[in-house]
Protein backbone atom coordinates (compact mmCIF):
# COMPACT_ATOMS: atom_id res chain seq x y z
CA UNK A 1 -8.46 10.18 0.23
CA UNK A 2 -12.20 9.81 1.68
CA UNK A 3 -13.99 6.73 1.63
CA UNK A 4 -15.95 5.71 -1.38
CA UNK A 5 -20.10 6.36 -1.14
CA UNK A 6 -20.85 4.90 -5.16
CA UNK A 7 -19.08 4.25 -8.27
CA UNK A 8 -21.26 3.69 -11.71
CA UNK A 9 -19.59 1.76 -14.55
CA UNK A 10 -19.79 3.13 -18.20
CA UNK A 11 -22.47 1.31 -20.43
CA UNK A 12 -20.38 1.10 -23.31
CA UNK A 13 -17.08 0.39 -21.60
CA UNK A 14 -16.91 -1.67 -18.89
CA UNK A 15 -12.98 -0.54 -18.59
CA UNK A 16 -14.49 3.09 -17.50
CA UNK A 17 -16.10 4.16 -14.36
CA UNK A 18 -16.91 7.01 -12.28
CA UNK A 19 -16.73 7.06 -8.44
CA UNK A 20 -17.87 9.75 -5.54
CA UNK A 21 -17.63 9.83 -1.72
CA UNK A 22 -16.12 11.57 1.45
CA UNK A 23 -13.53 13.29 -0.60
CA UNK A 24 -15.88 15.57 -2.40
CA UNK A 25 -14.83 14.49 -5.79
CA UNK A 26 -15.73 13.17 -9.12
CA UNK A 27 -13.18 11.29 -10.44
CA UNK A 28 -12.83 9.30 -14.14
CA UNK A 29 -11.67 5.92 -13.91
CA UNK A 30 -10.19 3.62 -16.56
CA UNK A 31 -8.87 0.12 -15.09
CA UNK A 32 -6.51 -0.22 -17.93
CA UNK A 33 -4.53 3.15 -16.05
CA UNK A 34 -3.30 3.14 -13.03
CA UNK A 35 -4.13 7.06 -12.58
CA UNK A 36 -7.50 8.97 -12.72
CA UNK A 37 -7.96 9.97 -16.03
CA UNK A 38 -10.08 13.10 -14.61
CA UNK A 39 -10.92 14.66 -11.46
CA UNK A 40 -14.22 17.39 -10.59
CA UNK A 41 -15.09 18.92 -7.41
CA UNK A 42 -18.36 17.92 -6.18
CA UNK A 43 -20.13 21.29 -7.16
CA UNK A 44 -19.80 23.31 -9.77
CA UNK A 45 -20.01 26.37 -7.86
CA UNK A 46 -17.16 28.33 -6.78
CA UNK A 47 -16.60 27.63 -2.97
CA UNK A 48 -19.54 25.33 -3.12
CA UNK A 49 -18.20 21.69 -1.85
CA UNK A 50 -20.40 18.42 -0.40
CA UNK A 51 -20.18 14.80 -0.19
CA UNK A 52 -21.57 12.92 -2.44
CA UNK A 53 -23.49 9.81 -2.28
CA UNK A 54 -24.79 8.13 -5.89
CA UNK A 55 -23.37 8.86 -9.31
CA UNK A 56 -25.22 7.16 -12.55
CA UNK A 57 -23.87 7.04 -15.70
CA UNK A 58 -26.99 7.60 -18.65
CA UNK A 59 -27.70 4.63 -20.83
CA UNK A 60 -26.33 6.40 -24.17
CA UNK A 61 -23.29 7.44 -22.59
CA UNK A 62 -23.70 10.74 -22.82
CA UNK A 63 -24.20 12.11 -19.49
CA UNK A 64 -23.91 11.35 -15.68
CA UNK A 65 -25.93 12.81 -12.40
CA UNK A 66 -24.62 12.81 -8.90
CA UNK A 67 -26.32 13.48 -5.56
CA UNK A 68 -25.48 14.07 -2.34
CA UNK A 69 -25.31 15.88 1.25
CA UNK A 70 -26.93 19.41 0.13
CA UNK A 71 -29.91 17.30 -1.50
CA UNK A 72 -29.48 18.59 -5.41
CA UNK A 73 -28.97 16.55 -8.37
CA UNK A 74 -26.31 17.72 -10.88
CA UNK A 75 -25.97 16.50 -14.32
CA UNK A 76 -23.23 16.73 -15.95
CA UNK A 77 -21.56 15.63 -19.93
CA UNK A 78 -20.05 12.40 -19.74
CA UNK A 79 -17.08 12.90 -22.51
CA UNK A 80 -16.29 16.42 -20.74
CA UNK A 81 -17.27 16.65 -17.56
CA UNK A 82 -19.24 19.67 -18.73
CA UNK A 83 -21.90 20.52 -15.78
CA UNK A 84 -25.28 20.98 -17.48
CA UNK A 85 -27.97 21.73 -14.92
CA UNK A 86 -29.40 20.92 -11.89
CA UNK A 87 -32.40 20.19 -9.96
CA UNK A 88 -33.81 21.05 -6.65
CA UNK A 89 -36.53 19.16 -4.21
CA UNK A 90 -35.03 17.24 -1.41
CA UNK A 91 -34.95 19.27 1.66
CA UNK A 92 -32.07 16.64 2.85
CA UNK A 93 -29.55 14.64 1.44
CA UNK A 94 -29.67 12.51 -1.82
CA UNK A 95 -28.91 8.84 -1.43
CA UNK A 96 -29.55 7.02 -4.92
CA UNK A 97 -29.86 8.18 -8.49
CA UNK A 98 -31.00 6.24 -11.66
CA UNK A 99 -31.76 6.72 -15.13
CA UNK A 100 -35.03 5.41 -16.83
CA UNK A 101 -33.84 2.49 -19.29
CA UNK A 102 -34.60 4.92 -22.48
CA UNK A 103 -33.15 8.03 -20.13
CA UNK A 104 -35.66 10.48 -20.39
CA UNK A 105 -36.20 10.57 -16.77
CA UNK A 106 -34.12 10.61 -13.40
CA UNK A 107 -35.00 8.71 -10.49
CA UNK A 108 -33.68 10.58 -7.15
CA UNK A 109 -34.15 9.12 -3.43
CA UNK A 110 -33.71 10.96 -0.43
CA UNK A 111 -33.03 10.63 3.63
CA UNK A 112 -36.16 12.72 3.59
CA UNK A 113 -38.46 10.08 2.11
CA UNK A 114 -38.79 12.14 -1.24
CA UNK A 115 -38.79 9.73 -4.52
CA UNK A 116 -38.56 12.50 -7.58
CA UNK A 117 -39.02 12.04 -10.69
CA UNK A 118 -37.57 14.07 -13.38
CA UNK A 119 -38.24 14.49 -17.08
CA UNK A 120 -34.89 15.05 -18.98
CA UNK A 121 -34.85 17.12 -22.08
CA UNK A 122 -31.69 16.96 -23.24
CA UNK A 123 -29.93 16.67 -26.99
């Protein structure tokens, strides 16, 4: 098992996390268990692997982003682990993602100095 780059706590239970790093992994966490609950590779995309640096769970619960090494930001379902879309503009790695406080935007940070912004339109 890889070190640990982030981990983002559920909003609306603080029993429930998510954590990425080295391992190239998303893994569901409940403290109550003493096993994952679930476990995604860090892409979507057959043969497609990279480490991750920042996961953030939405404020509503209902969906999570992750960035890292290859400098895209996934978002994925929370419940499911359902990948949903992604977005492209760092020409490096992703450090740090964040959701606005009424999580219509994304906040991503990158070694190449980029701040982006991005307007969410999802359900």
């Amino acid at each position: 098992m890889g070190g640990l780059n982030s981990f983002a706590i559920s909003p609306l239970d603080s029993n429930k996390y998510l954590s990425v790093g080295q391992e190239r992994r998303i893994t569901y966490w409940d403290l109550r268990k003493v096993n994952a609950e679930l476990v995604l590779d860090s892409s979507p995309f057959k043969g497609e692997s990279e480490e991750l640096n920042s996961v953030a769970i939405s404020h509503s619960n209902k969906y999570f982003a992750v960035g890292g090494a290859l400098g895209v930001l996934r978002i994925y379902e929370f419940s499911s682990g359902t990948f949903i879309h992604e977005c492209k503009a760092h020409s490096s790695a992703i450090l740090c993602v964040s959701f606005s406080p009424d999580d219509k935007q994304l906040i991503s940070t990158g070694r190449d100095g980029l701040v982006a912004a991005w307007n969410l339109y999802l359900p």
